[in-house]
C-alpha atoms as a PDB file:
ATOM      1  CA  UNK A   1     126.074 159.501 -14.247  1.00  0.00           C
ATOM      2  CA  UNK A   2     127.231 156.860 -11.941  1.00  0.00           C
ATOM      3  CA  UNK A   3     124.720 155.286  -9.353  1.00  0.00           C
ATOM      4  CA  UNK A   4     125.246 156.928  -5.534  1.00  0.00           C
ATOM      5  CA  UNK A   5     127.696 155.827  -3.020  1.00  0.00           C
ATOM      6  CA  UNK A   6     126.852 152.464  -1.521  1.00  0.00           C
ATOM      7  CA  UNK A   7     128.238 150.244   0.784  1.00  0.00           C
ATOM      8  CA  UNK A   8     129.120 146.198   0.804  1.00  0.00           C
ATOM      9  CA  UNK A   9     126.118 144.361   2.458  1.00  0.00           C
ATOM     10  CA  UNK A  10     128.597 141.304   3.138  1.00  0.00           C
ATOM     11  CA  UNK A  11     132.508 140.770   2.382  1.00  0.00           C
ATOM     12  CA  UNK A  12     134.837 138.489   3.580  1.00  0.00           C
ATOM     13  CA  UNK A  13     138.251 136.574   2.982  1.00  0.00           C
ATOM     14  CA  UNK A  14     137.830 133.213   0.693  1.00  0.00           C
ATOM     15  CA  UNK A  15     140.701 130.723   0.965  1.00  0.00           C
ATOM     16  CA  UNK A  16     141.711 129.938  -2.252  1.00  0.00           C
ATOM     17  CA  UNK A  17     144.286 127.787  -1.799  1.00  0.00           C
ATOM     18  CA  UNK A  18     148.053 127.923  -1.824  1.00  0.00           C
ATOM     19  CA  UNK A  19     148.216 130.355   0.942  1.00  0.00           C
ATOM     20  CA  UNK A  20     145.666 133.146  -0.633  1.00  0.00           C
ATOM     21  CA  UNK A  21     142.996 134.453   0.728  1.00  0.00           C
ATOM     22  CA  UNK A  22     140.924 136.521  -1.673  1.00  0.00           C
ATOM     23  CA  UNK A  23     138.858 139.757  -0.859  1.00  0.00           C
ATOM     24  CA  UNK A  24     135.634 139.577  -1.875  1.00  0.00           C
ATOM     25  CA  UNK A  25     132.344 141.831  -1.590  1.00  0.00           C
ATOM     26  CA  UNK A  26     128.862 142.481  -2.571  1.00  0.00           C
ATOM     27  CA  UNK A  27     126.498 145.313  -2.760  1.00  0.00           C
ATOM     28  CA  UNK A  28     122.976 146.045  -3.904  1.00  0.00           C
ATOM     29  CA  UNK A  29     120.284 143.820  -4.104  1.00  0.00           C
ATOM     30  CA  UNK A  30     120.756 140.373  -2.361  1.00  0.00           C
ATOM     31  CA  UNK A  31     118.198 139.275  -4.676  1.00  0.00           C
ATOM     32  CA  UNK A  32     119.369 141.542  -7.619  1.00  0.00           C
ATOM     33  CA  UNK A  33     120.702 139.378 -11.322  1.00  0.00           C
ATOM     34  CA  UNK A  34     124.154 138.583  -9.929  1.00  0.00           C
ATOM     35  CA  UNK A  35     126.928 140.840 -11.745  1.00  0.00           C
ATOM     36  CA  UNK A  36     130.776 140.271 -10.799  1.00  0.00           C
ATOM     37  CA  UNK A  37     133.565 143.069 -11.667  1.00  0.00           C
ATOM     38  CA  UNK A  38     136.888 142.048 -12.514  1.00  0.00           C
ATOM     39  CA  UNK A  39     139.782 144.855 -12.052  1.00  0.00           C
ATOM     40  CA  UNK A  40     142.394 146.093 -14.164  1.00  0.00           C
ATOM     41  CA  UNK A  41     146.134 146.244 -14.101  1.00  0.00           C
ATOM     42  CA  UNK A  42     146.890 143.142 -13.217  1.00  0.00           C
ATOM     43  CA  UNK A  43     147.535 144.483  -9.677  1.00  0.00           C
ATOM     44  CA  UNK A  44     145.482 147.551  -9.448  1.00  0.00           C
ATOM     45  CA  UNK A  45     142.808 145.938  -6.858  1.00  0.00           C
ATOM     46  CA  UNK A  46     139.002 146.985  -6.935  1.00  0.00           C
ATOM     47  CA  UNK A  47     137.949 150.627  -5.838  1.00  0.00           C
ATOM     48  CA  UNK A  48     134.877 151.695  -4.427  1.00  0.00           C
ATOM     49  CA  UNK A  49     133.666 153.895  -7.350  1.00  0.00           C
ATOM     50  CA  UNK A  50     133.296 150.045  -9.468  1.00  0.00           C
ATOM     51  CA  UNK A  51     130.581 149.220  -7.398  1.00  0.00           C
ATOM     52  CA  UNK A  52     128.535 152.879  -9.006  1.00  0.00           C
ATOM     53  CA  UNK A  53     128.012 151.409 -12.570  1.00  0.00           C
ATOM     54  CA  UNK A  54     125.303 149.222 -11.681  1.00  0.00           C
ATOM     55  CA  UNK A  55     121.632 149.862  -9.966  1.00  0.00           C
ATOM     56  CA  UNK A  56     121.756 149.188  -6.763  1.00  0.00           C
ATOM     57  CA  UNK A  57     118.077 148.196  -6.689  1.00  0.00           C
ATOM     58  CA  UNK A  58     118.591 145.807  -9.650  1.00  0.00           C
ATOM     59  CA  UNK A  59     121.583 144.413  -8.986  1.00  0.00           C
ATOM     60  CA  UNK A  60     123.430 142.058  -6.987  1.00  0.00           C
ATOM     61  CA  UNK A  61     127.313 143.237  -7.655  1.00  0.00           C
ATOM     62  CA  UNK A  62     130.278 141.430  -6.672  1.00  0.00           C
ATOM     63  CA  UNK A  63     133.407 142.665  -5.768  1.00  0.00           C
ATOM     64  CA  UNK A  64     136.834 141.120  -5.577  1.00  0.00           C
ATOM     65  CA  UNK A  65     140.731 141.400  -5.525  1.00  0.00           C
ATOM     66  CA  UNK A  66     142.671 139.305  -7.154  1.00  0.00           C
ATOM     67  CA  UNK A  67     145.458 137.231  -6.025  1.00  0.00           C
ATOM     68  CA  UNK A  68     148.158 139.962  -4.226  1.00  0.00           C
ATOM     69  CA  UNK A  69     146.221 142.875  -4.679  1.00  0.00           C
ATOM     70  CA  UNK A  70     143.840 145.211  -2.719  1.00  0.00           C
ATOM     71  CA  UNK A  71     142.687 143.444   0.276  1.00  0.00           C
ATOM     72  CA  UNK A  72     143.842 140.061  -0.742  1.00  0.00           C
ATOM     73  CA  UNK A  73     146.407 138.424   0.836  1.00  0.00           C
ATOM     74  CA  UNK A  74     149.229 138.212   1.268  1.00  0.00           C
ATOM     75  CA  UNK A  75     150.009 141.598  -0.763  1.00  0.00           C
ATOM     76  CA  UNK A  76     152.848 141.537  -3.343  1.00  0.00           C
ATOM     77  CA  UNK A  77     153.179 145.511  -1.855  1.00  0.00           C
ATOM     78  CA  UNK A  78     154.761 143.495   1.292  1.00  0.00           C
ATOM     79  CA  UNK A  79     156.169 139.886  -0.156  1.00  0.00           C
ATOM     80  CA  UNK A  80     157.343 138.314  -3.125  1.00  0.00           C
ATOM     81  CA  UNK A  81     155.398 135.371  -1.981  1.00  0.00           C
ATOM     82  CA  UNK A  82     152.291 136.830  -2.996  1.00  0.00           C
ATOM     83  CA  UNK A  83     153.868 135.906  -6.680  1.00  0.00           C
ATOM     84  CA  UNK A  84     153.368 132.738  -6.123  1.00  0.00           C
ATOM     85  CA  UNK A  85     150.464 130.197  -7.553  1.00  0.00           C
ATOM     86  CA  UNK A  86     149.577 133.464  -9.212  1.00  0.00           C
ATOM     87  CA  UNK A  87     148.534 132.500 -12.458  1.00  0.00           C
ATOM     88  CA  UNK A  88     145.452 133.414 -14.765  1.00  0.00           C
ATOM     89  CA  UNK A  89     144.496 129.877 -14.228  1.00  0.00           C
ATOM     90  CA  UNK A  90     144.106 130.322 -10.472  1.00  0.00           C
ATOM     91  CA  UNK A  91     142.599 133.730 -11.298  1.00  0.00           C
ATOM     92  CA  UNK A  92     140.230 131.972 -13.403  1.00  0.00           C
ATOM     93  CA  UNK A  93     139.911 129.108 -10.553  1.00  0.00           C
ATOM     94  CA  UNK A  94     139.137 131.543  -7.770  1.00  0.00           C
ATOM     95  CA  UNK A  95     136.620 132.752  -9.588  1.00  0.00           C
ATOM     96  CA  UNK A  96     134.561 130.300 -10.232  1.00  0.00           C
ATOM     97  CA  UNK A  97     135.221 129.151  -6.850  1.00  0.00           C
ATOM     98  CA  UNK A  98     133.281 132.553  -5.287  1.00  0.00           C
ATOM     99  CA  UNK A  99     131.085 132.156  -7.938  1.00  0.00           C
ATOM    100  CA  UNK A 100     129.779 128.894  -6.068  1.00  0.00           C
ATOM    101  CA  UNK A 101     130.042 129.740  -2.399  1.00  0.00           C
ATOM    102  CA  UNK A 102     127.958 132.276  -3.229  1.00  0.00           C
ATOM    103  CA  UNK A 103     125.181 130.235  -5.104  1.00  0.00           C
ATOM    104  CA  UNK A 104     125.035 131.923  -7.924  1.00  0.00           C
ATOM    105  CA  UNK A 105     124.162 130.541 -11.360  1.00  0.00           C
ATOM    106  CA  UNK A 106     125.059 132.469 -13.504  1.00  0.00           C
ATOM    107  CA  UNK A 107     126.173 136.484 -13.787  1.00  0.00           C
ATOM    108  CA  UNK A 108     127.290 139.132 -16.453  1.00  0.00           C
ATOM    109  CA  UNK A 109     130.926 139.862 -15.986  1.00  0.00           C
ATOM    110  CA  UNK A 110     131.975 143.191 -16.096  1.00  0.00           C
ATOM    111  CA  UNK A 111     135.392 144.422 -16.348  1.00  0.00           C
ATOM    112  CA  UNK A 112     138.052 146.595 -18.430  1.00  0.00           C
ATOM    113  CA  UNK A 113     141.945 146.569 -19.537  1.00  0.00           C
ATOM    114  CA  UNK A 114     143.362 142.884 -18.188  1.00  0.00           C
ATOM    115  CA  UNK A 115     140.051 142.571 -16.166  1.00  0.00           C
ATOM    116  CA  UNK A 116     138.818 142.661 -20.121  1.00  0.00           C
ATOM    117  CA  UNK A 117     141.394 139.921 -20.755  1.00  0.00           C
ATOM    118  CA  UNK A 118     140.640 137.662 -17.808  1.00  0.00           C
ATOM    119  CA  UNK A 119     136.501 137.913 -18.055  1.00  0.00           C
ATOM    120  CA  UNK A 120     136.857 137.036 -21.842  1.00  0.00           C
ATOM    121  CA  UNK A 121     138.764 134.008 -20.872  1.00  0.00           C
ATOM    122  CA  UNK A 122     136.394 133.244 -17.950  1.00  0.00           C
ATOM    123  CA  UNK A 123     133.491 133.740 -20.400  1.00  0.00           C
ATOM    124  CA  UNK A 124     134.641 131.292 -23.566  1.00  0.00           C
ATOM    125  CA  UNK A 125     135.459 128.529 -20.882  1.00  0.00           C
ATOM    126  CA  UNK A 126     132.830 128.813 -18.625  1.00  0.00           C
ATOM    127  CA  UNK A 127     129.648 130.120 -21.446  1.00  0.00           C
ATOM    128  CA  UNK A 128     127.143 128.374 -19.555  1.00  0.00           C
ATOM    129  CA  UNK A 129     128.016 130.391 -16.454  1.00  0.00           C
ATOM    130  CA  UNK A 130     127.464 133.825 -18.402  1.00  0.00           C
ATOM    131  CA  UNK A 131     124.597 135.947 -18.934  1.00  0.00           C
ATOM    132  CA  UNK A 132     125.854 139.046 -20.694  1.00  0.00           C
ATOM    133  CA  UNK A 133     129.338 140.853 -21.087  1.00  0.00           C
ATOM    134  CA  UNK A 134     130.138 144.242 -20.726  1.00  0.00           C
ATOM    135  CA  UNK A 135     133.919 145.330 -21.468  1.00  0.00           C
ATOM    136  CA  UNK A 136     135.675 148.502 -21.406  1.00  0.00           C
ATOM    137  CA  UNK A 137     139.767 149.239 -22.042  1.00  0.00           C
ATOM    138  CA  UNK A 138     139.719 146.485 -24.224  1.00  0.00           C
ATOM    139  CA  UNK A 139     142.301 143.905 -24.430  1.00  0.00           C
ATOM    140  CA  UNK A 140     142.790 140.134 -24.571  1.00  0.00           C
ATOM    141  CA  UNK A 141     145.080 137.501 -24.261  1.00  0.00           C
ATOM    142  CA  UNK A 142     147.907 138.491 -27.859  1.00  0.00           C
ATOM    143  CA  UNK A 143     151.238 138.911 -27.466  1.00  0.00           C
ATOM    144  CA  UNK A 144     151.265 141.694 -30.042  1.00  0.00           C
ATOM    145  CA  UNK A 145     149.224 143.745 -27.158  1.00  0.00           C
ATOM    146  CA  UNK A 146     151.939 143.263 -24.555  1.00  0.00           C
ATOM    147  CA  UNK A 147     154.558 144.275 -27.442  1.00  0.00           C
ATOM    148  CA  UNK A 148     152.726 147.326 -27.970  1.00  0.00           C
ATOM    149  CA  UNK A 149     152.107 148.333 -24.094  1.00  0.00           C
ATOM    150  CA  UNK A 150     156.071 147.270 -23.082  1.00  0.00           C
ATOM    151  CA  UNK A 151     157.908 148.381 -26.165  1.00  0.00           C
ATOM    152  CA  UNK A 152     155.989 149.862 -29.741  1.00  0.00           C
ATOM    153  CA  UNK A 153     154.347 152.603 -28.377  1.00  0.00           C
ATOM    154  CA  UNK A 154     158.021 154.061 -27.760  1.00  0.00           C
ATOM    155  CA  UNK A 155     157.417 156.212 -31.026  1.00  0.00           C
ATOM    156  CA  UNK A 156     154.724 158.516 -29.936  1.00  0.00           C
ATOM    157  CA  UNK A 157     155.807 158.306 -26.586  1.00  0.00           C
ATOM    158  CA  UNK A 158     159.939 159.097 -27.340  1.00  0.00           C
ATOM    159  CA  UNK A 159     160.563 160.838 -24.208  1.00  0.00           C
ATOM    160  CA  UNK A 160     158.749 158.921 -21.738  1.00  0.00           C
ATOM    161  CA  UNK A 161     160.512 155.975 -23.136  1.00  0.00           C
ATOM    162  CA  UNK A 162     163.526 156.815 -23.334  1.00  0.00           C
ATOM    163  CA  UNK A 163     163.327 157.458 -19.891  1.00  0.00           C
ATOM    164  CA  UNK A 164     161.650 154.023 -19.196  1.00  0.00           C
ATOM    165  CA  UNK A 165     163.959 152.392 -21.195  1.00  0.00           C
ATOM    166  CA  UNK A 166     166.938 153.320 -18.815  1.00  0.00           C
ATOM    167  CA  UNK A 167     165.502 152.346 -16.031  1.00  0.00           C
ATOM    168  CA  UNK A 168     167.008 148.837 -16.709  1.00  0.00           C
ATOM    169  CA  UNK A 169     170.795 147.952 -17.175  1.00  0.00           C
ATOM    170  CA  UNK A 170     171.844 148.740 -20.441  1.00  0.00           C
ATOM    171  CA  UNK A 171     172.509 145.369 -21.954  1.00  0.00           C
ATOM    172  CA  UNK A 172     168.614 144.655 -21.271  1.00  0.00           C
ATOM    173  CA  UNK A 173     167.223 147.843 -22.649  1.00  0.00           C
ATOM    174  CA  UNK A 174     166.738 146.007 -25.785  1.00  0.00           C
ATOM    175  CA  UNK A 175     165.158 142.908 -24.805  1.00  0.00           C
ATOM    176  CA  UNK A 176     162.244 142.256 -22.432  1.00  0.00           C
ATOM    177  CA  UNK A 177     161.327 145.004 -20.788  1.00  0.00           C
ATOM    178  CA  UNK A 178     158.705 143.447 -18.594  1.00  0.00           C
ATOM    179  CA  UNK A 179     161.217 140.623 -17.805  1.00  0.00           C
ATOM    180  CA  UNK A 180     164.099 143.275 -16.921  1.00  0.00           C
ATOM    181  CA  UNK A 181     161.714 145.442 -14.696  1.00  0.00           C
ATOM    182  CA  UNK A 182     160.151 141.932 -12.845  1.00  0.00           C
ATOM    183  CA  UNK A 183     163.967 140.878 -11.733  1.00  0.00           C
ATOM    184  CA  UNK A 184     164.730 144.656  -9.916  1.00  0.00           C
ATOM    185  CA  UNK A 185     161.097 144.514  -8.637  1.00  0.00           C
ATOM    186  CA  UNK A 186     161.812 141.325  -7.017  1.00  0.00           C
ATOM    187  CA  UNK A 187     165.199 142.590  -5.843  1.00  0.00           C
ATOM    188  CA  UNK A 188     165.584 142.927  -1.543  1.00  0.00           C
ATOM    189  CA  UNK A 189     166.891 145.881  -1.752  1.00  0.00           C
ATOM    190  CA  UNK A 190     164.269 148.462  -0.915  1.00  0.00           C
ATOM    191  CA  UNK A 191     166.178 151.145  -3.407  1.00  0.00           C
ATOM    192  CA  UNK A 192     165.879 149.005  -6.147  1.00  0.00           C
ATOM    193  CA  UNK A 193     162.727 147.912  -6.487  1.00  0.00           C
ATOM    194  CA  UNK A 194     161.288 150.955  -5.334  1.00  0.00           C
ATOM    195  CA  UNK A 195     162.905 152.991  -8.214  1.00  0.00           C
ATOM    196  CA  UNK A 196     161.881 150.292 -10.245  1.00  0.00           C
ATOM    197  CA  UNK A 197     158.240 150.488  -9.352  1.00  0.00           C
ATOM    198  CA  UNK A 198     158.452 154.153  -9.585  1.00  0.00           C
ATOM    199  CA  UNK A 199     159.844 154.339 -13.339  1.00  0.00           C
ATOM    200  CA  UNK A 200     157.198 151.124 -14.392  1.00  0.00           C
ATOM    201  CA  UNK A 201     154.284 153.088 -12.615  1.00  0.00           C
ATOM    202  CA  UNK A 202     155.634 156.913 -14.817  1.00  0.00           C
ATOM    203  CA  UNK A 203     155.406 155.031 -18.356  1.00  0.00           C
ATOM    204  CA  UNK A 204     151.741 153.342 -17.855  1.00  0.00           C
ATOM    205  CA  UNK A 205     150.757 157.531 -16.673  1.00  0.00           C
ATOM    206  CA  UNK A 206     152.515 158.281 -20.087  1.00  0.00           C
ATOM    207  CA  UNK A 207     150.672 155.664 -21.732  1.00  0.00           C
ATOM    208  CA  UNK A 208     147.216 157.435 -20.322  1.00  0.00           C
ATOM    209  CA  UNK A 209     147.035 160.594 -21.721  1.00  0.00           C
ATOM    210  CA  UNK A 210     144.247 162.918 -20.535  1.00  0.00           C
ATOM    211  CA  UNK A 211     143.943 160.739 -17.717  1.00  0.00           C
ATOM    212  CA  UNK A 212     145.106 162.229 -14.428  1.00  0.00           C
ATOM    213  CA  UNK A 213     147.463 160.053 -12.661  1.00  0.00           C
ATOM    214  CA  UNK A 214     146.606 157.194 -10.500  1.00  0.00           C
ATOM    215  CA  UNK A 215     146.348 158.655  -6.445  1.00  0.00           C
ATOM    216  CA  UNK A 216     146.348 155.370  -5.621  1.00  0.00           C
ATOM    217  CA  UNK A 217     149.849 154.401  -7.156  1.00  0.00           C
ATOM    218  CA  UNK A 218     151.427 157.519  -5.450  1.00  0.00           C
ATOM    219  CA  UNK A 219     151.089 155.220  -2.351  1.00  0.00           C
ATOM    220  CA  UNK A 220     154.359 153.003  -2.270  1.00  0.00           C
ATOM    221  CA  UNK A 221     152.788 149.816  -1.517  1.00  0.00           C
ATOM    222  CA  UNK A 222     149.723 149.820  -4.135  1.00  0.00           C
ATOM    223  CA  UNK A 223     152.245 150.961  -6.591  1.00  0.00           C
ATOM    224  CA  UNK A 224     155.359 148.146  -5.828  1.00  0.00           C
ATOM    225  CA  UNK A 225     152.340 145.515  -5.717  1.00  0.00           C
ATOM    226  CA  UNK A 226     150.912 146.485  -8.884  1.00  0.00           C
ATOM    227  CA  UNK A 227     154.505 146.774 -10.642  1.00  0.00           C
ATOM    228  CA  UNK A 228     155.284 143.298  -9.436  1.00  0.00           C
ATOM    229  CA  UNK A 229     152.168 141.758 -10.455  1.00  0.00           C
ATOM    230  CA  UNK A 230     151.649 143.442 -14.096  1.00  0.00           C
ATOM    231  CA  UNK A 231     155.452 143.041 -14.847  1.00  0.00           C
ATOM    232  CA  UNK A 232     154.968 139.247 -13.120  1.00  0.00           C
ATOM    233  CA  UNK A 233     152.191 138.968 -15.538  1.00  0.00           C
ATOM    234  CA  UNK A 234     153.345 140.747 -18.887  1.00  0.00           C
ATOM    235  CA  UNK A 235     157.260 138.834 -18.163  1.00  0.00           C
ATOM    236  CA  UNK A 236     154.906 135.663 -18.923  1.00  0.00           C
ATOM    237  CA  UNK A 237     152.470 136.767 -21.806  1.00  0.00           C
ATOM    238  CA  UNK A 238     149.434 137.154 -18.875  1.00  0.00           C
ATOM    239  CA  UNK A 239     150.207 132.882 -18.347  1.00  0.00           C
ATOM    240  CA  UNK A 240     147.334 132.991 -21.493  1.00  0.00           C
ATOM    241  CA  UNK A 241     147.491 131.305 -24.898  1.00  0.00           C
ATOM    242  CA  UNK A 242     148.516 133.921 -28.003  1.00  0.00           C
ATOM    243  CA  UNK A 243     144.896 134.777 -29.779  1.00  0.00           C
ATOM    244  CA  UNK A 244     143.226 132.039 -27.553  1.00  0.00           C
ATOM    245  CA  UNK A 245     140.121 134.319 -27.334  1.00  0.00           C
ATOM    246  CA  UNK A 246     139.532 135.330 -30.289  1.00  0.00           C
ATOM    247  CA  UNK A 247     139.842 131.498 -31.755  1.00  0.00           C
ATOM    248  CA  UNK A 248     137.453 130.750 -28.809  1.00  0.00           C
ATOM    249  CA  UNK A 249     135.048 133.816 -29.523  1.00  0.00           C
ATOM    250  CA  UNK A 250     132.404 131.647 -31.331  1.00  0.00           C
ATOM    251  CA  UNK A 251     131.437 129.718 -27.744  1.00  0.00           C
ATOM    252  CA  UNK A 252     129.705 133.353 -26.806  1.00  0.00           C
ATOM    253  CA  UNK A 253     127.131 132.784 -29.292  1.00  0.00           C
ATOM    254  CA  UNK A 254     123.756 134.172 -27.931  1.00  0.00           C
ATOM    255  CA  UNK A 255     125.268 136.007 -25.156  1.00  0.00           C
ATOM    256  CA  UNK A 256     124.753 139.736 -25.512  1.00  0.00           C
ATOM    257  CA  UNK A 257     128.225 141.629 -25.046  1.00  0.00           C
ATOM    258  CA  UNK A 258     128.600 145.611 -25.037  1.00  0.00           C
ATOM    259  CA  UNK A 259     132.638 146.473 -25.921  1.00  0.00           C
ATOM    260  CA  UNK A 260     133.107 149.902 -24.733  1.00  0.00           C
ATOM    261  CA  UNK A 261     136.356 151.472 -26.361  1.00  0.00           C
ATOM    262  CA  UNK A 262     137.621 155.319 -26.067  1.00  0.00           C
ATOM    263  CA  UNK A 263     138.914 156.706 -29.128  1.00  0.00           C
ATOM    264  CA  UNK A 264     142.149 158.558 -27.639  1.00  0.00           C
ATOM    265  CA  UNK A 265     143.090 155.117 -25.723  1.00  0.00           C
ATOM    266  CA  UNK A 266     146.401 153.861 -27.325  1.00  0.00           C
ATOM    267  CA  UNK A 267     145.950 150.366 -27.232  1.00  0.00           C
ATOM    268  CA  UNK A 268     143.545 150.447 -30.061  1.00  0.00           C
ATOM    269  CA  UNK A 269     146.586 150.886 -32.430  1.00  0.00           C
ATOM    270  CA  UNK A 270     146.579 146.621 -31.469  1.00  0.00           C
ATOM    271  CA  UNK A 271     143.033 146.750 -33.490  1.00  0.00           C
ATOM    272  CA  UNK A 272     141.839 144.605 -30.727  1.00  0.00           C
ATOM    273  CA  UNK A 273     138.466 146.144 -30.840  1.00  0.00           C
ATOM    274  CA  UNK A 274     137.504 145.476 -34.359  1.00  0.00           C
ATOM    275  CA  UNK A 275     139.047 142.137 -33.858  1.00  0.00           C
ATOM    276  CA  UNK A 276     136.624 141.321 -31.076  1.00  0.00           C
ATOM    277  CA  UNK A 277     133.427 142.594 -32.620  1.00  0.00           C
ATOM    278  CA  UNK A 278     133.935 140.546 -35.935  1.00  0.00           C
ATOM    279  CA  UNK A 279     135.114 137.464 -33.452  1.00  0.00           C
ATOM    280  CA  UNK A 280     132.478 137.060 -31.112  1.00  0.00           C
ATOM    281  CA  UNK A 281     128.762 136.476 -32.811  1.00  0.00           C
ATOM    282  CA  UNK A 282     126.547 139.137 -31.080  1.00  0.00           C
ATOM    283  CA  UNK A 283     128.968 141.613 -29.544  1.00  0.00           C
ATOM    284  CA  UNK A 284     128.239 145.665 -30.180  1.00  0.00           C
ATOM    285  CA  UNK A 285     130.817 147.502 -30.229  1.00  0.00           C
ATOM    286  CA  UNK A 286     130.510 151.445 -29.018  1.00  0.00           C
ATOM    287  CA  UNK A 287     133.616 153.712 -29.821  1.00  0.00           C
ATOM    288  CA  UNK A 288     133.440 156.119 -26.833  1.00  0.00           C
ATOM    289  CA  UNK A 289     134.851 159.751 -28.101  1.00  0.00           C
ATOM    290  CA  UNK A 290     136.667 161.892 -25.913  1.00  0.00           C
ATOM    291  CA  UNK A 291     137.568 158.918 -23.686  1.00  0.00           C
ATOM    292  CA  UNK A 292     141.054 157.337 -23.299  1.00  0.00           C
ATOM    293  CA  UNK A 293     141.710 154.417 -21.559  1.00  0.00           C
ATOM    294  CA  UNK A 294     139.484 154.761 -17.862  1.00  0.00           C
ATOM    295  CA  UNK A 295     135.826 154.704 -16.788  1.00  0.00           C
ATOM    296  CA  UNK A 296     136.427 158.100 -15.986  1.00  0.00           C
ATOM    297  CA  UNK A 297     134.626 160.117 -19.152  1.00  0.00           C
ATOM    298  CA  UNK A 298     131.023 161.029 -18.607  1.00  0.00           C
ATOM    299  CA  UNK A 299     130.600 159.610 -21.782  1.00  0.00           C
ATOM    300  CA  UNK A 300     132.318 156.362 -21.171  1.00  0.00           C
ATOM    301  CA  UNK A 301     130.288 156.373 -17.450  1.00  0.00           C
ATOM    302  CA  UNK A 302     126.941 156.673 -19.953  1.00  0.00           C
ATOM    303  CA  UNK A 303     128.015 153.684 -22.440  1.00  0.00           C
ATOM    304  CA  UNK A 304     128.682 151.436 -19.649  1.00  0.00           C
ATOM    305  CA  UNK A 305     125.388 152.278 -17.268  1.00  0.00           C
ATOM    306  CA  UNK A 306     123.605 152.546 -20.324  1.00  0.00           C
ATOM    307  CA  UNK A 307     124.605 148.813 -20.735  1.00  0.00           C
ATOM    308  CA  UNK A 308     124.116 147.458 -17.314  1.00  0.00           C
ATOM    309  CA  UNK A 309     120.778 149.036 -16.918  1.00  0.00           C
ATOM    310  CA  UNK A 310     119.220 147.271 -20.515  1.00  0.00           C
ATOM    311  CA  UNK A 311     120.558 143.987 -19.096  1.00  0.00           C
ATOM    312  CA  UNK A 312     118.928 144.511 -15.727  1.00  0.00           C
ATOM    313  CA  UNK A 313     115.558 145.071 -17.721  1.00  0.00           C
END
């Protein structure tokens, strides 16, 4: 069960550079072992009920949205200017840049899906900045993941893709699907990339099954800023090197990592969780039953507190 309701002790709006200014939070224990939470989608921002997986008492936790998402701005819900300098390198960048302004040494970095991707990365480059890893939704930086998200899971999803699929013009609808979707997001025309958004944001619910669909990308702005960014991102393989973390993996050596993974989520068919646990030298990997691809299961909920609270001891 997830730790009680709690409320940021301090937040504010870091410049980043480049015209960003990124939301950022904490919560708990200003003298708590620092833990920072990195968000899915890309896009999807940071939600209140991230801040429950860790002891309040123990804890100091760390809250922020990346680059055009959430409370950062500007919001790629409202410009296509948030698009720009909005790389995983200035991801990575403004990360280590709160990680300073707010004195801390060092922190365990906690995240899931492409908040999975982007802590790995942060974690191989920056080791010495690290004390444990906990991951959930797992994923990293292969193109065979975004192949399998965008285009091969079409087979056990035939409807839902079909209707995906035409959401593009038809001389596209074999190509890059992420690529065709990013132009009519970034189209003027309020139609257009609204339908877009609309048709992106109905195949990543089909992807999610057993998972009740997102109330937050009902809302037309959190859902056209999270189309635009994941579609920015997947258009340019996540702006990350092909299998970069798993050649990489080796630099974790001595840091404790916890991989949670639900059995019914469908990006395991990439094998990226066995991948991981043989890669990286003292990563355990827990296969979550019942659980799909969300923090959502009780049982998923227990893996990951379960995990926080041994590191806070």
């Amino acid at each position: 069960m997830r730790y009680p309701e709690l409320e940021p002790y301090d937040h504010g709006l870091l410049d980043v550079g480049d015209g960003h200014r990124v939301y950022w939070e904490t919560c708990g224990n200003p003298d708590g072992k620092p833990a920072v939470v990195l968000h899915g989608g890309p896009g999807t921002g940071c939600s209140t009920a991230m801040r429950r997986f860790f002891d309040p008492e123990r804890y100091r936790i760390v809250l922020f949205d990346q680059r055009g998402s959430g409370r950062s701005t500007p919001h790629a819900g409202d410009t296509v200017e948030a698009l720009t300098a909005n790389t995983a390198e200035h991801l990575l960048a403004d990360l280590e840049l709160l990680r300073t302004t707010l004195g801390i040494e060092k922190w365990l970095v906690f995240g899931g899906s492409w908040g999975c991707a982007l802590g790995l990365t942060y974690a191989v480059r920056h080791p010495g900045r690290v004390s444990e890893v906990v991951m959930m939704g797992l994923a990293t930086d292969r193109r065979a993941e975004i192949s399998l998200l965008t285009r091969d899971l079409g087979g056990m999803l035939p409807d839902a893709f079909a209707r995906f699929r035409e959401g593009v013009p038809e001389a596209e609808r074999d190509g890059d699907l992420a690529a065709a979707y990013h132009r009519l997001l970034l189209d003027p025309d309020p139609a257009v990339h609204e339908e877009a958004a609309r048709r992106w944001c109905a195949w990543e619910d089909a992807m999610l099954p057993g998972v009740p669909p997102s109330p937050l990308l009902a809302q037309p702005r959190p859902r056209l800023a999270f189309a635009r960014l994941v579609t920015h991102y997947f258009a340019h393989n996540c702006f990350l090197e092909d299998g970069a973390i798993l050649r990489q993996a080796g630099r974790l050596a001595g840091i404790p990592v916890v991989l949670a993974q639900g059995m019914l989520d469908l990006s395991s068919l990439a094998g990226t969780p066995w991948l991981l646990q043989q890669a990286l030298p003292d990563a355990e990997l827990v296969l979550v039953g019942g659980a799909g691809h969300t923090t959502a299961a009780p049982a998923m909920e227990d893996v990951l507190i379960g995990a926080t609270d041994r590191f806070a001891r």
